[in-house]
N, C-alpha and C. Protein backbone atom coordinates (compact mmCIF):
# COMPACT_ATOMS: atom_id res chain seq x y z
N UNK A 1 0.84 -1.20 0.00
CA UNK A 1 0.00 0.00 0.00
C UNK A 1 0.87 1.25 0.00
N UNK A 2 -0.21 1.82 -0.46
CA UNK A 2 0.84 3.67 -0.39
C UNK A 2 0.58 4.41 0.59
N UNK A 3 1.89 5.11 1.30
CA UNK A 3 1.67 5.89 2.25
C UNK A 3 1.61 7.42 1.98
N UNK A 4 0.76 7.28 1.06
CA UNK A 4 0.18 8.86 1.04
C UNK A 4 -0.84 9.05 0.03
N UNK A 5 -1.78 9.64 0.12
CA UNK A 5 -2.94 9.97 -0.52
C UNK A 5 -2.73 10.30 -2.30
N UNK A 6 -3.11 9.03 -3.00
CA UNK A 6 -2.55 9.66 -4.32
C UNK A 6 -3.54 9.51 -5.65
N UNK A 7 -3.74 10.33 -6.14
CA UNK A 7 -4.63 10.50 -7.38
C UNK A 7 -3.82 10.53 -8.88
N UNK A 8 -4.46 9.77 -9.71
CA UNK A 8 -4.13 9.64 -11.06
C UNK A 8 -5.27 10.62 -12.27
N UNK A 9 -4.24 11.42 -12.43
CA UNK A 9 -5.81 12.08 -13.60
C UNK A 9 -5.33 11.80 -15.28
N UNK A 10 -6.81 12.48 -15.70
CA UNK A 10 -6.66 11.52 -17.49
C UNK A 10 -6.21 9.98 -17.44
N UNK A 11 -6.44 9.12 -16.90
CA UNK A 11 -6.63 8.16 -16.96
C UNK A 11 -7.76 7.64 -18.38
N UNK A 12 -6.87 6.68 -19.32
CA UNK A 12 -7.43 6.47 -20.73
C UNK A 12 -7.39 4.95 -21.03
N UNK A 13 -6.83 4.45 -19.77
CA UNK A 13 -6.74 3.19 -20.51
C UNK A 13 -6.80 1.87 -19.58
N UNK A 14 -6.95 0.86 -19.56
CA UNK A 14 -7.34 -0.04 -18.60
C UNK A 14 -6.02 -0.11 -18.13
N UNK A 15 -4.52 -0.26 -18.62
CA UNK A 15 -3.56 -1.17 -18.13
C UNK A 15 -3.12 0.40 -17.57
N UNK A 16 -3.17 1.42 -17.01
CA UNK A 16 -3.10 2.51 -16.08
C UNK A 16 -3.67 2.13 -15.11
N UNK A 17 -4.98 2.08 -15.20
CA UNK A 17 -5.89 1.80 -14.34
C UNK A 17 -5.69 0.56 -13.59
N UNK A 18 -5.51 -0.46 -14.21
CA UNK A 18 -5.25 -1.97 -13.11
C UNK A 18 -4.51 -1.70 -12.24
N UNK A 19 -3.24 -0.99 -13.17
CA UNK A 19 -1.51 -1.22 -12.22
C UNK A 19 -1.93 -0.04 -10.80
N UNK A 20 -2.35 0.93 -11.08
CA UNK A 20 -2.89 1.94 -10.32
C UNK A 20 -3.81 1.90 -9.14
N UNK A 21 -4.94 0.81 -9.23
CA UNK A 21 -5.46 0.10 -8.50
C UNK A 21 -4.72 -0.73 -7.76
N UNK A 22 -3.77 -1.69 -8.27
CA UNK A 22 -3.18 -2.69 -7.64
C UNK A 22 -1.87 -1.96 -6.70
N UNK A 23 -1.61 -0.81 -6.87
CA UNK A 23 -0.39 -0.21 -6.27
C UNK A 23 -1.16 0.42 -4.94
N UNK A 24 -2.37 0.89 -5.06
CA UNK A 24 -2.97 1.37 -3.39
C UNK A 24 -3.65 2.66 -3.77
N UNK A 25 -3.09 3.38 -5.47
CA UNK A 25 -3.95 4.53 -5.45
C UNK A 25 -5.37 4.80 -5.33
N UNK A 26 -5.70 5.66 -4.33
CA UNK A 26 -7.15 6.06 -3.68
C UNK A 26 -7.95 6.42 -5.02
N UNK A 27 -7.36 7.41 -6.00
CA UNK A 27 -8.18 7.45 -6.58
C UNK A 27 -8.02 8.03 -7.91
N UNK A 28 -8.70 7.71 -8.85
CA UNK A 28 -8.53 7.30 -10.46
C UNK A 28 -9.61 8.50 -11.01
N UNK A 29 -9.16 9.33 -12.14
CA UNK A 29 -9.60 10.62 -12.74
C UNK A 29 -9.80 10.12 -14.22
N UNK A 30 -11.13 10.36 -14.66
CA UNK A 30 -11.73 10.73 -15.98
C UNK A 30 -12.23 12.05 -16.69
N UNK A 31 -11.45 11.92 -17.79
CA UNK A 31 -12.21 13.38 -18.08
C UNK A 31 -13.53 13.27 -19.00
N UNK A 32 -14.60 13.73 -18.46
CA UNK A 32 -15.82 13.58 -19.32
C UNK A 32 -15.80 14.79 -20.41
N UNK A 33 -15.35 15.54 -20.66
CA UNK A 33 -15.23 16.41 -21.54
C UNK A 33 -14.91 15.97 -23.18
N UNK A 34 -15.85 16.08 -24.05
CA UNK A 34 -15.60 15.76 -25.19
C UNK A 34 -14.59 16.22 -25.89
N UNK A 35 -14.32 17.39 -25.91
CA UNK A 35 -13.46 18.48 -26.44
C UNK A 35 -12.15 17.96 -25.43
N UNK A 36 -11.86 17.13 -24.72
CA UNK A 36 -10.72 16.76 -24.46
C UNK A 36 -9.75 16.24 -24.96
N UNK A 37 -8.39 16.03 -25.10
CA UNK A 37 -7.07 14.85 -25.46
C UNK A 37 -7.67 13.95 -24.86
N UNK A 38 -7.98 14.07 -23.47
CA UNK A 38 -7.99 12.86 -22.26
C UNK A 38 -9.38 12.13 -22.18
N UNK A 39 -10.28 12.56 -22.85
CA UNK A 39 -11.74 12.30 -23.20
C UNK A 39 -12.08 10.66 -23.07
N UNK A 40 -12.69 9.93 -22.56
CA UNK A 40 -13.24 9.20 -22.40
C UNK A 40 -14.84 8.60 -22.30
N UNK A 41 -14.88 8.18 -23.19
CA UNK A 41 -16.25 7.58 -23.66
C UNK A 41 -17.45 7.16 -22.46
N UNK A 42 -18.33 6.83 -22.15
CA UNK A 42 -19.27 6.46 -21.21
C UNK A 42 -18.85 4.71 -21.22
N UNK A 43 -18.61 4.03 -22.35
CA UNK A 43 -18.91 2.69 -23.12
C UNK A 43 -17.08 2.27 -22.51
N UNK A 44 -16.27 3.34 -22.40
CA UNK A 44 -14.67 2.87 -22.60
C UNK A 44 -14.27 2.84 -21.18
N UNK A 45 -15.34 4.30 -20.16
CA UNK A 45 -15.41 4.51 -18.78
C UNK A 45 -15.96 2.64 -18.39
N UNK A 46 -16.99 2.15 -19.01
CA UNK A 46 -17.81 1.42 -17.98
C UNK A 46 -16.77 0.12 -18.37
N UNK A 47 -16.40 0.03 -19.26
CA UNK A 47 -15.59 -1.05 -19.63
C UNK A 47 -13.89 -1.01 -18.75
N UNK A 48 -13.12 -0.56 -18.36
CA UNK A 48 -12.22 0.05 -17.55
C UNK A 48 -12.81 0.05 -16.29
N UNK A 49 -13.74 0.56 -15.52
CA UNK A 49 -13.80 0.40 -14.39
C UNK A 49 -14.85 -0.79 -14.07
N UNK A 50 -15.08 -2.02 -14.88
CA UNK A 50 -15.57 -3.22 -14.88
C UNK A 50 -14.29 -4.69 -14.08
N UNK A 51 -13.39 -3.33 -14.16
CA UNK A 51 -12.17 -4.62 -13.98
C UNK A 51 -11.71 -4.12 -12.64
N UNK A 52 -12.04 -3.02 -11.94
CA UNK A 52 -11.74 -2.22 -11.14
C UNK A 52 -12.64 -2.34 -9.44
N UNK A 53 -11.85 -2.78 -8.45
CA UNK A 53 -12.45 -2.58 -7.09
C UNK A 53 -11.80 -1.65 -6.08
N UNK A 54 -12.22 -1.21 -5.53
CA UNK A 54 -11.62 -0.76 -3.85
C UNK A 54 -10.95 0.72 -4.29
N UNK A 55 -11.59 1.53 -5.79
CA UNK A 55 -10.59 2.67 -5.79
C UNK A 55 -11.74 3.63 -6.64
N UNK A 56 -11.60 5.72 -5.64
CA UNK A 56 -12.31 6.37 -6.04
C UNK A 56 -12.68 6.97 -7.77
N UNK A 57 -13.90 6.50 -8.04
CA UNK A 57 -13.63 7.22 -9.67
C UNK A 57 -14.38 8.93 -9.39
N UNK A 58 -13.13 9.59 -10.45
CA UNK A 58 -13.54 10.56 -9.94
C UNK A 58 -13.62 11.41 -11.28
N UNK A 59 -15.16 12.11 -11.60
CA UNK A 59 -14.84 12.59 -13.13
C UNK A 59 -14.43 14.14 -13.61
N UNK A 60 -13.63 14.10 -14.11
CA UNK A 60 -12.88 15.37 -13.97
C UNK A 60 -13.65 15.81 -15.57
N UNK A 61 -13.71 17.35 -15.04
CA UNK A 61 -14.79 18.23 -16.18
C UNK A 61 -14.23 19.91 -16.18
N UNK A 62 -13.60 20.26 -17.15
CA UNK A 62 -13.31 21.79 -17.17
C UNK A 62 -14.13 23.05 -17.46
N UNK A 63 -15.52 22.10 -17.75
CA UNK A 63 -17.01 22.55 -18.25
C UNK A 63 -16.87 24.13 -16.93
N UNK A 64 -18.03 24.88 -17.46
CA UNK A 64 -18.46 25.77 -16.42
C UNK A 64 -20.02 25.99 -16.36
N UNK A 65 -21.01 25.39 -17.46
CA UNK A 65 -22.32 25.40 -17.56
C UNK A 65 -22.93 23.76 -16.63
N UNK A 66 -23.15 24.00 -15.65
CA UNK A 66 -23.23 23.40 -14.33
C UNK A 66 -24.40 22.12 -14.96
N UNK A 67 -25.56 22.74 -16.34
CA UNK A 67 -26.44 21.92 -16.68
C UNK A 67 -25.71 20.86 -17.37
N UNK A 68 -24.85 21.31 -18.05
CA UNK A 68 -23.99 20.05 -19.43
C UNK A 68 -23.10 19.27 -18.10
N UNK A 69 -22.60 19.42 -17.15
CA UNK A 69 -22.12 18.85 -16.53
C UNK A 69 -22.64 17.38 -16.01
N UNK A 70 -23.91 17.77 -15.45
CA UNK A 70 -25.28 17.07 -14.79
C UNK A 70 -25.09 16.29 -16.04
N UNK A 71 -25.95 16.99 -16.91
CA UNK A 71 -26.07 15.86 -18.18
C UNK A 71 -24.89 14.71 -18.79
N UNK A 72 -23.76 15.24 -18.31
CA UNK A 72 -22.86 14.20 -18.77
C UNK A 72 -22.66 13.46 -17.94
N UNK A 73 -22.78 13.69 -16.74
CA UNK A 73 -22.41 12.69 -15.45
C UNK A 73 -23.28 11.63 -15.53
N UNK A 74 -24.87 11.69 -16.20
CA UNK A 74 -25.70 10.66 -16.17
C UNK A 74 -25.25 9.81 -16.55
N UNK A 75 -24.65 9.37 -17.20
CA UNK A 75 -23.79 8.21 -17.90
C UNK A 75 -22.47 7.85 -17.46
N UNK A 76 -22.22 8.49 -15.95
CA UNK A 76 -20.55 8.22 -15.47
C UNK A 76 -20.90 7.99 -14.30
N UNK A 77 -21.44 6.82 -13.81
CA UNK A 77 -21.17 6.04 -12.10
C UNK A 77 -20.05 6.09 -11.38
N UNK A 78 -19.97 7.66 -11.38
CA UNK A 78 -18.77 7.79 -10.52
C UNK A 78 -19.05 7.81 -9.24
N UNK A 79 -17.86 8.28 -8.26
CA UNK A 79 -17.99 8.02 -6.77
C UNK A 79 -17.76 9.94 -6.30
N UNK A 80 -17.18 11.04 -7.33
CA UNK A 80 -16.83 12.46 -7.28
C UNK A 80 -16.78 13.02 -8.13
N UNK A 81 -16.39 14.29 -8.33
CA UNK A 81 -16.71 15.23 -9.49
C UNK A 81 -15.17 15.99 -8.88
N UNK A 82 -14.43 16.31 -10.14
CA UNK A 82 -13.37 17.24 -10.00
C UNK A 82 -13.51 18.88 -11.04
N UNK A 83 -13.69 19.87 -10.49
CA UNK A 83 -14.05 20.75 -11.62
C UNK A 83 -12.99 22.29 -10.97
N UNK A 84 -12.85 22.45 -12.20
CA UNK A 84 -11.98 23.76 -12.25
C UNK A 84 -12.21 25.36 -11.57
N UNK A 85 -13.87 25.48 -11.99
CA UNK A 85 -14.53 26.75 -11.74
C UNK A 85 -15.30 26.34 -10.17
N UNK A 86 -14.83 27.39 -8.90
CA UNK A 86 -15.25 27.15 -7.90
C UNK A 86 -16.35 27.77 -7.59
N UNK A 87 -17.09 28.41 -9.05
CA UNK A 87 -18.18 28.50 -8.77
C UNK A 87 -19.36 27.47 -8.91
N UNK A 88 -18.76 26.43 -9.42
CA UNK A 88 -19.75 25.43 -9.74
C UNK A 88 -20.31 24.71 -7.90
N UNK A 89 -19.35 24.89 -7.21
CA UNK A 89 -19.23 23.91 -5.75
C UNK A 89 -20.44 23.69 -5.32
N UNK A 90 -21.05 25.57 -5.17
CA UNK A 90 -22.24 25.33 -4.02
C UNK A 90 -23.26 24.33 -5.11
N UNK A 91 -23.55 24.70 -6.21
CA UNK A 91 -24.83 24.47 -6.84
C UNK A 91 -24.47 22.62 -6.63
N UNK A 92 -23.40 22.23 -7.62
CA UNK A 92 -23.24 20.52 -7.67
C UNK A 92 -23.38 19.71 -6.46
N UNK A 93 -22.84 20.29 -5.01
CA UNK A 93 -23.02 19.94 -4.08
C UNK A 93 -24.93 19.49 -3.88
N UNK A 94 -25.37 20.72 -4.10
CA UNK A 94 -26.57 20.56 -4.08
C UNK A 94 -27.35 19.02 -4.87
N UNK A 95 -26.83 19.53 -5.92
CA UNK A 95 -27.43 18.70 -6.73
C UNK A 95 -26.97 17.19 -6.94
N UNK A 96 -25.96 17.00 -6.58
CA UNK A 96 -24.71 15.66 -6.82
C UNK A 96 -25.22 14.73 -5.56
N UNK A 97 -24.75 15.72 -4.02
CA UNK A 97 -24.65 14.88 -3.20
C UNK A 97 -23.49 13.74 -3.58
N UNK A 98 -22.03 14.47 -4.41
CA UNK A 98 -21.23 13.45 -4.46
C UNK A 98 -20.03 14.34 -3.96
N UNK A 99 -18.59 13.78 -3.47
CA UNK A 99 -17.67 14.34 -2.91
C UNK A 99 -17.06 15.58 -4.19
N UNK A 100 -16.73 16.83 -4.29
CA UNK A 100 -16.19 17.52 -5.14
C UNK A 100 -14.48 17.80 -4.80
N UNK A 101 -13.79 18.04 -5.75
CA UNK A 101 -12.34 17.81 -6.24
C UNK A 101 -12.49 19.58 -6.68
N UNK A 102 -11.61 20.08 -6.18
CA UNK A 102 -11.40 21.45 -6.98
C UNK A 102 -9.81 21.33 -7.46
N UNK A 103 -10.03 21.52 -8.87
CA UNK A 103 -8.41 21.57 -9.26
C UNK A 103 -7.85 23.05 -9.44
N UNK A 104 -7.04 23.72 -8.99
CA UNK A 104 -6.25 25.20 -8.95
C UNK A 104 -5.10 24.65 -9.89
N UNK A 105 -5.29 25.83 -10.87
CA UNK A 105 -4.04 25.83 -11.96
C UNK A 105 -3.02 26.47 -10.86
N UNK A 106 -1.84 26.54 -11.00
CA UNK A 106 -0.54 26.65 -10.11
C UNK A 106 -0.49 28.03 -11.21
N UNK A 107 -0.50 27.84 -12.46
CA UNK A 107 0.13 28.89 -13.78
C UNK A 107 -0.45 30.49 -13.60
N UNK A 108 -1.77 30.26 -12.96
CA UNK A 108 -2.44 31.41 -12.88
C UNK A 108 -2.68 32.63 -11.65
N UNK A 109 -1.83 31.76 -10.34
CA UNK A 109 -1.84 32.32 -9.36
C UNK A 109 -0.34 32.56 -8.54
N UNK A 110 0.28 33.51 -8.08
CA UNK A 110 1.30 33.72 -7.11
C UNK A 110 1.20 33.02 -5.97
N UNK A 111 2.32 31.99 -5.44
CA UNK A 111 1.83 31.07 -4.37
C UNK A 111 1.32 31.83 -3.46
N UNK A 112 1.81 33.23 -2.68
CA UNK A 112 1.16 33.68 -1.83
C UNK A 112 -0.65 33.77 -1.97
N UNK A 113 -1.03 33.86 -2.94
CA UNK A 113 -2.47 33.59 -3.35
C UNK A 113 -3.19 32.60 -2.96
N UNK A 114 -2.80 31.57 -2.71
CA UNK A 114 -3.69 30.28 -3.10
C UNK A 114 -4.15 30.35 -1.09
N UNK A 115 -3.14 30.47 -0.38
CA UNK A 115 -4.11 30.42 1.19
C UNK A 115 -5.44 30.96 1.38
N UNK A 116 -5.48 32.21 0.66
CA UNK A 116 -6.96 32.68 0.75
C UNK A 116 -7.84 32.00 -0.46
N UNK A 117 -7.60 31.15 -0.96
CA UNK A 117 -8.76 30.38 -1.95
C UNK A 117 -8.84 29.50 -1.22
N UNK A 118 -7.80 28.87 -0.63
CA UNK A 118 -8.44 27.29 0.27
C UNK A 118 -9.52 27.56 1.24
N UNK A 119 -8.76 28.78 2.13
CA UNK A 119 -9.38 29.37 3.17
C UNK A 119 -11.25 29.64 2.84
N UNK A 120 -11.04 29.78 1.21
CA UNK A 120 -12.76 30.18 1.03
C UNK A 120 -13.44 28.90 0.79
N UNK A 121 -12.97 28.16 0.13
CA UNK A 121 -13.57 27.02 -0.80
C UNK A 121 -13.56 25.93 0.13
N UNK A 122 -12.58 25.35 1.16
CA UNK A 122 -12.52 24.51 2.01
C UNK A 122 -13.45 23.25 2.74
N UNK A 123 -14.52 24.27 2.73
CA UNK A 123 -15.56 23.79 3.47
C UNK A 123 -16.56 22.90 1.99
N UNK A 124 -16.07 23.21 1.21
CA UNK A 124 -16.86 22.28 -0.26
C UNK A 124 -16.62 21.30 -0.99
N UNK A 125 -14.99 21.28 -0.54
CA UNK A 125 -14.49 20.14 -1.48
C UNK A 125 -13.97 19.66 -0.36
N UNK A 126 -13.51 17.84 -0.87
CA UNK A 126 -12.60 17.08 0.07
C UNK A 126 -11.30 17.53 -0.30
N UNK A 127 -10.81 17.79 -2.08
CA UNK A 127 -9.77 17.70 -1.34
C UNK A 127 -9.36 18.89 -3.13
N UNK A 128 -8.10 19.97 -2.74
CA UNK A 128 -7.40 20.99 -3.96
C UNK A 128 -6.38 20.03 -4.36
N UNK A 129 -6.30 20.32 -5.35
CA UNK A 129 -5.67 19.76 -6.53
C UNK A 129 -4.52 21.34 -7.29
N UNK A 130 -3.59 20.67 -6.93
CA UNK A 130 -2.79 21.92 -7.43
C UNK A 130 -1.90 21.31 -8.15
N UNK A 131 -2.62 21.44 -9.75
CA UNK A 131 -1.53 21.64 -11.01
C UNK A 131 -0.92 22.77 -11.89
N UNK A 132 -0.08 22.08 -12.97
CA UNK A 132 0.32 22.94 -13.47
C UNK A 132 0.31 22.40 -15.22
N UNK A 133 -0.30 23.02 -16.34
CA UNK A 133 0.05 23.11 -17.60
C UNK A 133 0.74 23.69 -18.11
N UNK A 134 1.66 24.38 -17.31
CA UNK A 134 3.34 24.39 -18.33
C UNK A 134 4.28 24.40 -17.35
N UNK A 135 4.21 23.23 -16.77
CA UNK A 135 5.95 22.56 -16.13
C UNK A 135 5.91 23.58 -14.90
N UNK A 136 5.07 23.54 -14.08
CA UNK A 136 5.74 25.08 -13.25
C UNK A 136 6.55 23.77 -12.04
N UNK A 137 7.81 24.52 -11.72
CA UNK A 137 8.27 23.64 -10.70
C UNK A 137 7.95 24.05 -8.80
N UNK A 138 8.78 23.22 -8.14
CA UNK A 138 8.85 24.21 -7.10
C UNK A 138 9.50 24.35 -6.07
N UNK A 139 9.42 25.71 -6.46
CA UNK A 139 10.28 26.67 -5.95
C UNK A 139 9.94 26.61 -5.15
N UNK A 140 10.76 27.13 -3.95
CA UNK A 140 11.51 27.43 -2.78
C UNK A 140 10.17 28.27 -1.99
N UNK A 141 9.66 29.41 -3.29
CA UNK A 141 8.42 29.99 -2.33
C UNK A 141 7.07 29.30 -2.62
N UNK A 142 6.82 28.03 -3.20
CA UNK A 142 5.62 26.92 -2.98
C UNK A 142 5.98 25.75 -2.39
N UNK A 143 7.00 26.11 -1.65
CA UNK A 143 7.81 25.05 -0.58
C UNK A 143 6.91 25.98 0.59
N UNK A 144 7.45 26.92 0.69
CA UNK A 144 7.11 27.39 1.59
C UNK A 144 5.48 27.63 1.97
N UNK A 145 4.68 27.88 1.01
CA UNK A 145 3.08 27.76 0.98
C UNK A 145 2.78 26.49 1.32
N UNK A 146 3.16 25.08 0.74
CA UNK A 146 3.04 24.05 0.80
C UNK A 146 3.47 23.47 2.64
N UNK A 147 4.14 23.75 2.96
CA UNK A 147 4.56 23.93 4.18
C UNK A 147 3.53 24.51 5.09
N UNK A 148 2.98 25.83 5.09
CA UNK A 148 2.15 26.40 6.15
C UNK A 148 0.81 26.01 5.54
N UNK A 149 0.52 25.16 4.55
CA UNK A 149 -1.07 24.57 4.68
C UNK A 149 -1.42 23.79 4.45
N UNK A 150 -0.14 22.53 4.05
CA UNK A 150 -0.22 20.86 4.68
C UNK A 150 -1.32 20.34 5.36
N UNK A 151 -0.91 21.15 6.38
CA UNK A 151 -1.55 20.14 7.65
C UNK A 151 -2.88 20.74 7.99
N UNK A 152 -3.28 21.79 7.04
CA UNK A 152 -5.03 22.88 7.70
C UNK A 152 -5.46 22.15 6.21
N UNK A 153 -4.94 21.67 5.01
CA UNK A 153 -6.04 21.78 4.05
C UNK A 153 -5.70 20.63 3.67
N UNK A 154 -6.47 19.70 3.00
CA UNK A 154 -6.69 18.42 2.25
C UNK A 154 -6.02 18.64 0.48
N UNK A 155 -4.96 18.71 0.47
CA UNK A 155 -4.15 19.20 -1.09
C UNK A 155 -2.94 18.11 -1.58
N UNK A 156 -3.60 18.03 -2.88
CA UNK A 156 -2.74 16.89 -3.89
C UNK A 156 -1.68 17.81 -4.48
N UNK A 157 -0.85 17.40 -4.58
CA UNK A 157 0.50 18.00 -5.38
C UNK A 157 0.36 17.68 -6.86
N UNK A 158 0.24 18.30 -7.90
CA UNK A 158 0.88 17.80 -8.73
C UNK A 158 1.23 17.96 -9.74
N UNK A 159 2.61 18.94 -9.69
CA UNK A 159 3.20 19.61 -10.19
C UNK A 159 4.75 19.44 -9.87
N UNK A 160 5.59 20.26 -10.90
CA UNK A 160 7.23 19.47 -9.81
C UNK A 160 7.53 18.30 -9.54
N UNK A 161 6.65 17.52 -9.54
CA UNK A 161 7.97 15.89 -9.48
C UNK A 161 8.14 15.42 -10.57
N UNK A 162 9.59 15.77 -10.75
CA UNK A 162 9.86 15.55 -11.70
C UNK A 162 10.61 13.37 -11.75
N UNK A 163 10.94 13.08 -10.68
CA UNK A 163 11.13 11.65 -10.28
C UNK A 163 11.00 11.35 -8.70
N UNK A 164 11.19 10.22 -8.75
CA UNK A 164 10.44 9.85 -7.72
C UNK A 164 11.60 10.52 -6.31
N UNK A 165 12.77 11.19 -7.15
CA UNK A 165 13.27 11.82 -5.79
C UNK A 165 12.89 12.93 -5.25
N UNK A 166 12.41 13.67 -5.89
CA UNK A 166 11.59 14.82 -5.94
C UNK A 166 10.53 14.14 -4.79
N UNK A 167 9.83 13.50 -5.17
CA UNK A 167 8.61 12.82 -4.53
C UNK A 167 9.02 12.38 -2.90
N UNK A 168 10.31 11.74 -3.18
CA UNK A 168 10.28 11.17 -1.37
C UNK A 168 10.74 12.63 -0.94
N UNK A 169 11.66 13.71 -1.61
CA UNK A 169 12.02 14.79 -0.50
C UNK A 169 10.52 15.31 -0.27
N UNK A 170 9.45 15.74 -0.96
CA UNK A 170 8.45 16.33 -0.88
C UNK A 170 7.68 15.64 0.53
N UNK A 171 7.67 14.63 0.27
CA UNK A 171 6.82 13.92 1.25
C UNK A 171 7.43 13.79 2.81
N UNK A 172 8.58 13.23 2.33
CA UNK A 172 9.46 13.87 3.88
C UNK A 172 9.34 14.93 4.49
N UNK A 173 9.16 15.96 3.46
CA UNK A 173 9.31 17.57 4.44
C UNK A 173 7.88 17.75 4.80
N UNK A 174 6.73 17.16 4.16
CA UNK A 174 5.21 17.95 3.75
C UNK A 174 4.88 16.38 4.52
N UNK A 175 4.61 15.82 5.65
CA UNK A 175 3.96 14.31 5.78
C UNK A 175 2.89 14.24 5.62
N UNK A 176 1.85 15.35 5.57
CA UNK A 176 0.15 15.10 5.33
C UNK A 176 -0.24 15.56 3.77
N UNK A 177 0.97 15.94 2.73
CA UNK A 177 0.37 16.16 2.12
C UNK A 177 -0.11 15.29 0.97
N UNK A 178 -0.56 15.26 0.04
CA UNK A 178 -1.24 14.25 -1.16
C UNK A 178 -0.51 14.22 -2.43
N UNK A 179 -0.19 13.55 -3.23
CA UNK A 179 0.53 13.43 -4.48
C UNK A 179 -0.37 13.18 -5.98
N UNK A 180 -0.53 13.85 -6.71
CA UNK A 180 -1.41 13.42 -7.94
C UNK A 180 -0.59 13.78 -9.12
N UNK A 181 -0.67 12.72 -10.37
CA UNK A 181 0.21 12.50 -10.73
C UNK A 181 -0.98 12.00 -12.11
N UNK A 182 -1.06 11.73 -13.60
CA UNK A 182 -1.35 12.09 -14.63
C UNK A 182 -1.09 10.79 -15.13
N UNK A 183 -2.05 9.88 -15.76
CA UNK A 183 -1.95 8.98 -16.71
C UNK A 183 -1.33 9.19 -18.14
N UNK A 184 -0.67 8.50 -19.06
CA UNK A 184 -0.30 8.76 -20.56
C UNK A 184 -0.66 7.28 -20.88
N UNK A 185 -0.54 7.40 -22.46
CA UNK A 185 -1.29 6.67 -23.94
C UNK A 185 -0.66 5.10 -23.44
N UNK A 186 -1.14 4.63 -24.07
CA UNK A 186 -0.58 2.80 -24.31
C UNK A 186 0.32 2.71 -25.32
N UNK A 187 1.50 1.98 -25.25
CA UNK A 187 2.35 2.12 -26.48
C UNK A 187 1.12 1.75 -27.95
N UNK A 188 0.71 0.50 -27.40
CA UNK A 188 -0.98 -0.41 -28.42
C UNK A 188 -1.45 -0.91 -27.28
N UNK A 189 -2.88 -0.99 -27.26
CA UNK A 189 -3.87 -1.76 -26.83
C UNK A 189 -2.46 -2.88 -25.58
N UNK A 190 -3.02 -3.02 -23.79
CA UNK A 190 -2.45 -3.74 -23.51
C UNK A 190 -0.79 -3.73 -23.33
N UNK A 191 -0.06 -2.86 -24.19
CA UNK A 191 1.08 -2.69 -23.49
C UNK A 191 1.60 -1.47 -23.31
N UNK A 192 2.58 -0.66 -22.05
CA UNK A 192 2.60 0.59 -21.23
C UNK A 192 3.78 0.19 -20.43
N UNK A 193 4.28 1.34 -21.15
CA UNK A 193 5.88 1.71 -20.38
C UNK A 193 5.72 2.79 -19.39
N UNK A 194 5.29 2.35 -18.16
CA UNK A 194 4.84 3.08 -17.21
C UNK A 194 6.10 4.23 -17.02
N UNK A 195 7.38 4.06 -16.50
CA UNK A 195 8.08 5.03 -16.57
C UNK A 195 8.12 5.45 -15.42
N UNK A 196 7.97 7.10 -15.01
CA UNK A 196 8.25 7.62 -13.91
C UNK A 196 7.10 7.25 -12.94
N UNK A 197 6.20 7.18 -13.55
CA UNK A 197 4.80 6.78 -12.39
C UNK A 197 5.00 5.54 -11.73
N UNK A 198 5.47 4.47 -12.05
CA UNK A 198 6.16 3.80 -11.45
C UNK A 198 7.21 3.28 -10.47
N UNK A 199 8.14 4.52 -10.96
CA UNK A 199 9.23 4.64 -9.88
C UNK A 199 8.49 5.24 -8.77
N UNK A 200 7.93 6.33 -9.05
CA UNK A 200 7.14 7.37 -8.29
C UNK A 200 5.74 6.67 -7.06
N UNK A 201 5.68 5.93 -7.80
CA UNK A 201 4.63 5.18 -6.95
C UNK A 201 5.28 3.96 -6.00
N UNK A 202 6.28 3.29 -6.60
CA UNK A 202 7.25 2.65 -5.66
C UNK A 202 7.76 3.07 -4.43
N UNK A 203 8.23 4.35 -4.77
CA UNK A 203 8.93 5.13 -3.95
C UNK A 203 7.94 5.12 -2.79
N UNK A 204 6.60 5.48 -2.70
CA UNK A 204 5.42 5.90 -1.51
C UNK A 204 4.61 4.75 -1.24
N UNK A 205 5.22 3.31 -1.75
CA UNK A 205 5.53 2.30 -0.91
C UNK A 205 5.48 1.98 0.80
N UNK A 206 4.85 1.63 0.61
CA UNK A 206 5.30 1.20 2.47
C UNK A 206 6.49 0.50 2.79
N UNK A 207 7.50 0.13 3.37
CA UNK A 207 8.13 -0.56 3.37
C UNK A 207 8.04 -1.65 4.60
């Protein structure tokens, strides 16, 4: 099992998903968004998590029209909802009654920023998701953010690890915090050169 809270997003393919399951990760990300790279079918979702026990599906949506959301979820037996716009929280809450995922782009905010978004949103989601779409690493001053809100907020990393050494110093210095980390393609159908996610997931191993 893994000793630390870890999420896989864009998840596309069953042999991600098994090894990912079988390693201890809590929980496994779909993107229902058509207009996605990472897009996944209702028919490719139910087929993939047919092989799947004991791990959260969680459907990740960059949507902001709260109705197309609803409507796409009808067809995704998931267990959460991960969405970008924190204005969607109060209403889906309402309406879902399922756990919500807020993901924070890292690209768009100064780390000093992000304490007062947790501070607001906190009470809505289980758990922030802090990525990045263009490589942001980290620095010394999201060491330091990461540091003073560890242990007050429920937050996945995942951004900066770049290998799994990155990963054990992170976790050493940060012990409550969460690691999320990004599925890629099948070389064909059935075979996957897992790569760093592997080492990376070894590494948070129990020993």
């Amino acid at each position: 099992m893994l000793t630390k809270t870890v999420k896989i997003s864009n998840v596309t393919n069953l042999s991600d998903a098994r090894y990912c399951a079988g390693m201890g990760v809590e929980m496994l990300g779909f993107s229902i968004d058509e207009d996605s790279p990472h897009y996944i079918s209702p028919k490719k979702f139910e087929d993939i998590c047919s092989w799947l026990a004991g791990v959260t599906l969680v459907a990740e949506t960059a949507k902001t029209d709260p109705d197309s959301i609803l409507s796409a979820l009808a067809d995704y037996p998931v267990h959460a909802v991960q969405v970008n716009d924190p204005g969607l929280l109060n209403y889906l809450r309402a309406e879902l009654a399922l756990p919500l995922l807020l993901r924070i782009s890292v690209d768009l905010y100064d780390p000093g920023e992000i304490n007062p978004i947790l501070s607001r949103y906190e009470g809505e989601v289980t758990h922030f998701l802090l990525e990045s779409d263009n490589e942001a690493e980290l620095s010394e001053a999201w060491m330091q953010v990461l540091t003073e809100i560890e242990a007050e907020y429920p937050v996945l990393v995942g951004f900066g690890l770049d290998n799994e050494f990155t990963v054990s110093a992170l976790t050493e210095l940060l012990p409550n915090i969460g690691i999320a980390l990004r599925g890629s393609d099948e070389i064909r159908p059935g075979y996957k050169d897992f790569g760093s996610m592997m080492d990376i997931l070894e590494a948070l191993e129990e020993q």
